[in-house]
N, C-alpha and C. Protein backbone atom coordinates (compact mmCIF):
# COMPACT_ATOMS: atom_id res chain seq x y z
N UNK A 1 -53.76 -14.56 -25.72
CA UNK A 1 -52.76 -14.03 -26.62
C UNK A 1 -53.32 -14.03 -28.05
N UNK A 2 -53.27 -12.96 -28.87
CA UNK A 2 -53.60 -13.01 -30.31
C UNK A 2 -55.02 -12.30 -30.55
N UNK A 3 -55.65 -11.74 -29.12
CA UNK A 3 -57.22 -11.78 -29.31
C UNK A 3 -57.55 -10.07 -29.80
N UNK A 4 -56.39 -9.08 -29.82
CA UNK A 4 -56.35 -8.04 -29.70
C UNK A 4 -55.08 -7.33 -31.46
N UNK A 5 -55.42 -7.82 -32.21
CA UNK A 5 -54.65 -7.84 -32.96
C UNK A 5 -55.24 -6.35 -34.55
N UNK A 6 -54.52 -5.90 -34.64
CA UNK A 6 -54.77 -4.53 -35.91
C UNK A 6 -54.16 -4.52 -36.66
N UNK A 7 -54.51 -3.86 -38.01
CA UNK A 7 -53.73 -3.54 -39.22
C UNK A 7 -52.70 -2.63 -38.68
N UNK A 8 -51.25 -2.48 -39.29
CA UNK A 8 -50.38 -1.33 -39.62
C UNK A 8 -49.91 -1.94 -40.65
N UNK A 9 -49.73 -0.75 -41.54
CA UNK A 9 -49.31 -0.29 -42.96
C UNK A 9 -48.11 -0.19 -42.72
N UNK A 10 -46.94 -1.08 -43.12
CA UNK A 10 -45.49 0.06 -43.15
C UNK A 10 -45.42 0.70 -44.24
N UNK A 11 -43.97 1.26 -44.35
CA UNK A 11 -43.91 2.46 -45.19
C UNK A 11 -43.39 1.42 -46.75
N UNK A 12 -43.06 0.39 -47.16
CA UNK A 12 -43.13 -0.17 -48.03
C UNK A 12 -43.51 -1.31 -48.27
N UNK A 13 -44.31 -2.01 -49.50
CA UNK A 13 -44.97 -2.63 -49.97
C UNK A 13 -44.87 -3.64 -50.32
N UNK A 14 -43.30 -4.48 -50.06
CA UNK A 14 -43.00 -5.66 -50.21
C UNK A 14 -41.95 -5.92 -49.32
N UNK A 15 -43.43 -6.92 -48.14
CA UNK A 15 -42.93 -7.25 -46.92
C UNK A 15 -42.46 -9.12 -47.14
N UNK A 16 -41.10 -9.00 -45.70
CA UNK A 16 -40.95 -10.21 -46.19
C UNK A 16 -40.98 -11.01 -44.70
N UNK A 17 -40.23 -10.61 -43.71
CA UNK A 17 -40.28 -11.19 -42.25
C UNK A 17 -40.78 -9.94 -41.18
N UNK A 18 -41.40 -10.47 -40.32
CA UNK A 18 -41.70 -9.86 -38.96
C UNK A 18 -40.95 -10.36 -37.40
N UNK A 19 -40.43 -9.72 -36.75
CA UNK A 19 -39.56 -10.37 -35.60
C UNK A 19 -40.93 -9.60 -34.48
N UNK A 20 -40.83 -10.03 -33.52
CA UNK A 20 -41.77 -9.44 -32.21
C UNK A 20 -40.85 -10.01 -31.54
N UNK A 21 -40.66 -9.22 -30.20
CA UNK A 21 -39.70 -9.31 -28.90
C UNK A 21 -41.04 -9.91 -28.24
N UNK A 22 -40.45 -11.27 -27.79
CA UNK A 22 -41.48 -11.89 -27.05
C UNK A 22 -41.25 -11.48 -25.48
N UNK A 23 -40.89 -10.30 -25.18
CA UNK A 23 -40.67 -9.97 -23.37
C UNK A 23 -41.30 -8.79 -23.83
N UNK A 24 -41.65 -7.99 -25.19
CA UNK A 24 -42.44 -6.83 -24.74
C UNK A 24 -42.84 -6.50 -26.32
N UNK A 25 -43.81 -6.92 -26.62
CA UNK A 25 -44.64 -7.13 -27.67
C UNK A 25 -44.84 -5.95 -28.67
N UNK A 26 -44.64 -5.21 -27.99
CA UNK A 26 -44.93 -3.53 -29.23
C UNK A 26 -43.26 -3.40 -29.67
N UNK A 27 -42.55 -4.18 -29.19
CA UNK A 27 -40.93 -4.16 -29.99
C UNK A 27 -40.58 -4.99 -30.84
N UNK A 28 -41.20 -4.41 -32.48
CA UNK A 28 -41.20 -5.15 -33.54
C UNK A 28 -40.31 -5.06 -34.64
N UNK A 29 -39.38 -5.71 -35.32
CA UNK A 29 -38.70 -5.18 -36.43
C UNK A 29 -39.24 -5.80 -37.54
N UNK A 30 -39.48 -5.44 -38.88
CA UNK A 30 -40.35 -5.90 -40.31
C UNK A 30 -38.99 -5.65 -41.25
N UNK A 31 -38.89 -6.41 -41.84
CA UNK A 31 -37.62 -6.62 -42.91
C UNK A 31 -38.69 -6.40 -44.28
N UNK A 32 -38.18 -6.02 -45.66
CA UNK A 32 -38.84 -5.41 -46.56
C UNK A 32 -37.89 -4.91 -47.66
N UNK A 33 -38.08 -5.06 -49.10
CA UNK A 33 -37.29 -4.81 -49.97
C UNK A 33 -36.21 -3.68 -49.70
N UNK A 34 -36.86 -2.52 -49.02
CA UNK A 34 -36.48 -1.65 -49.06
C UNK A 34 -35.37 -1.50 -48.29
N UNK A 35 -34.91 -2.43 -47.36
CA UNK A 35 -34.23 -2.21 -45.91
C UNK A 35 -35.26 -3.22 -44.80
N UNK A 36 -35.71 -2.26 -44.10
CA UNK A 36 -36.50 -2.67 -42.62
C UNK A 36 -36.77 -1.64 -41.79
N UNK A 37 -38.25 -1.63 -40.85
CA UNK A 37 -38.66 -1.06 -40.06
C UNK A 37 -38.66 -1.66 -38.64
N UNK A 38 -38.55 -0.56 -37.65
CA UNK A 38 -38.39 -0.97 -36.17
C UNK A 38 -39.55 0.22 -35.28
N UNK A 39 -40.15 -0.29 -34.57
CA UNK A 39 -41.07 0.29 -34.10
C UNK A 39 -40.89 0.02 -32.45
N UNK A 40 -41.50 0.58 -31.33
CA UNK A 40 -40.97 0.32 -30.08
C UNK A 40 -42.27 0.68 -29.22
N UNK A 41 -43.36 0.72 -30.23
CA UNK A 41 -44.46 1.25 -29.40
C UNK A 41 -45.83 0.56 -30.30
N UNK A 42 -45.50 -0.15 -31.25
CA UNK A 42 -46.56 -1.48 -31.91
C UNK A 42 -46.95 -0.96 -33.19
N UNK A 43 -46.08 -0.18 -33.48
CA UNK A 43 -46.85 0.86 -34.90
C UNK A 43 -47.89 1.95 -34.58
N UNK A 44 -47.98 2.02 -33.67
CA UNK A 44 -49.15 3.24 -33.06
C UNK A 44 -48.48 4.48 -33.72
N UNK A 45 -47.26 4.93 -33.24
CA UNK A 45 -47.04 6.44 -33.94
C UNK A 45 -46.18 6.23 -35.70
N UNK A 46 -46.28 5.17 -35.95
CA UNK A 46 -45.30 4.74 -37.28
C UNK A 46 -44.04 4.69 -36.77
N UNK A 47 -43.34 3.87 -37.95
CA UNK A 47 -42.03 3.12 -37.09
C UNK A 47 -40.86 4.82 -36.37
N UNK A 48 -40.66 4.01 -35.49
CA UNK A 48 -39.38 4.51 -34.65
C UNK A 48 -37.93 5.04 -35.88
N UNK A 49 -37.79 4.33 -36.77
CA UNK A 49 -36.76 4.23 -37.74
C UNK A 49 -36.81 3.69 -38.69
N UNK A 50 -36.28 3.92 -40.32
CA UNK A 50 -36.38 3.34 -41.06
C UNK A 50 -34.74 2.60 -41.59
N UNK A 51 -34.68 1.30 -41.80
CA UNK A 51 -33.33 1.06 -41.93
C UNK A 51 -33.55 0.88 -43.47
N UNK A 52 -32.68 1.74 -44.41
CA UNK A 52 -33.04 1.71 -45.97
C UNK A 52 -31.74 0.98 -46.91
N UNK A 53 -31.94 0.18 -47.72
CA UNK A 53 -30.66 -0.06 -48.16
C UNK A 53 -30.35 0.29 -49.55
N UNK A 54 -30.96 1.29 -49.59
CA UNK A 54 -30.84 2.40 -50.51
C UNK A 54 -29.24 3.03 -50.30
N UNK A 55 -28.23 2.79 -51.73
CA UNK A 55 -27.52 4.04 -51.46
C UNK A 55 -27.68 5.44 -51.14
N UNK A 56 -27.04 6.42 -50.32
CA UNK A 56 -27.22 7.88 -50.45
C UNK A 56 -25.87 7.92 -50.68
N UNK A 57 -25.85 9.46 -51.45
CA UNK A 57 -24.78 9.70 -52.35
C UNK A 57 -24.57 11.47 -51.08
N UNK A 58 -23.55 11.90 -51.18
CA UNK A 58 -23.48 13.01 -50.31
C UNK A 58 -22.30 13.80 -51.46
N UNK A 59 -22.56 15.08 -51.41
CA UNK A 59 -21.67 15.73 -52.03
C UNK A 59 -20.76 16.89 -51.15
């Protein structure tokens, strides 16, 4: 375990926790100023979703 390990970049720059699903390892969520990222395949295609806690304003 640990012997196979790579960089991914998320999409913002001030990271704070990482969760890994310990029953299936490429199911990761990264918490981050911005909100948080969730990925379901290890960061290979970039995250699955971005959760932002950014207001949006809709008119």
């Amino acid at each position: 375990m640990g012997e196979n390990l790579q960089k991914v970049d998320p999409p913002h720059g001030d990271n704070h926790q990482l969760w890994i699903d310990p029953n299936d390892t490429k199911r990761m969520v990264q918490a981050n100023d911005g909100g948080g990222t969730v990925t379901f395949d290890g960061g290979n295609r970039g995250p699955a979703f971005i959760i932002s806690r950014r207001p949006r304003c809709t008119t």
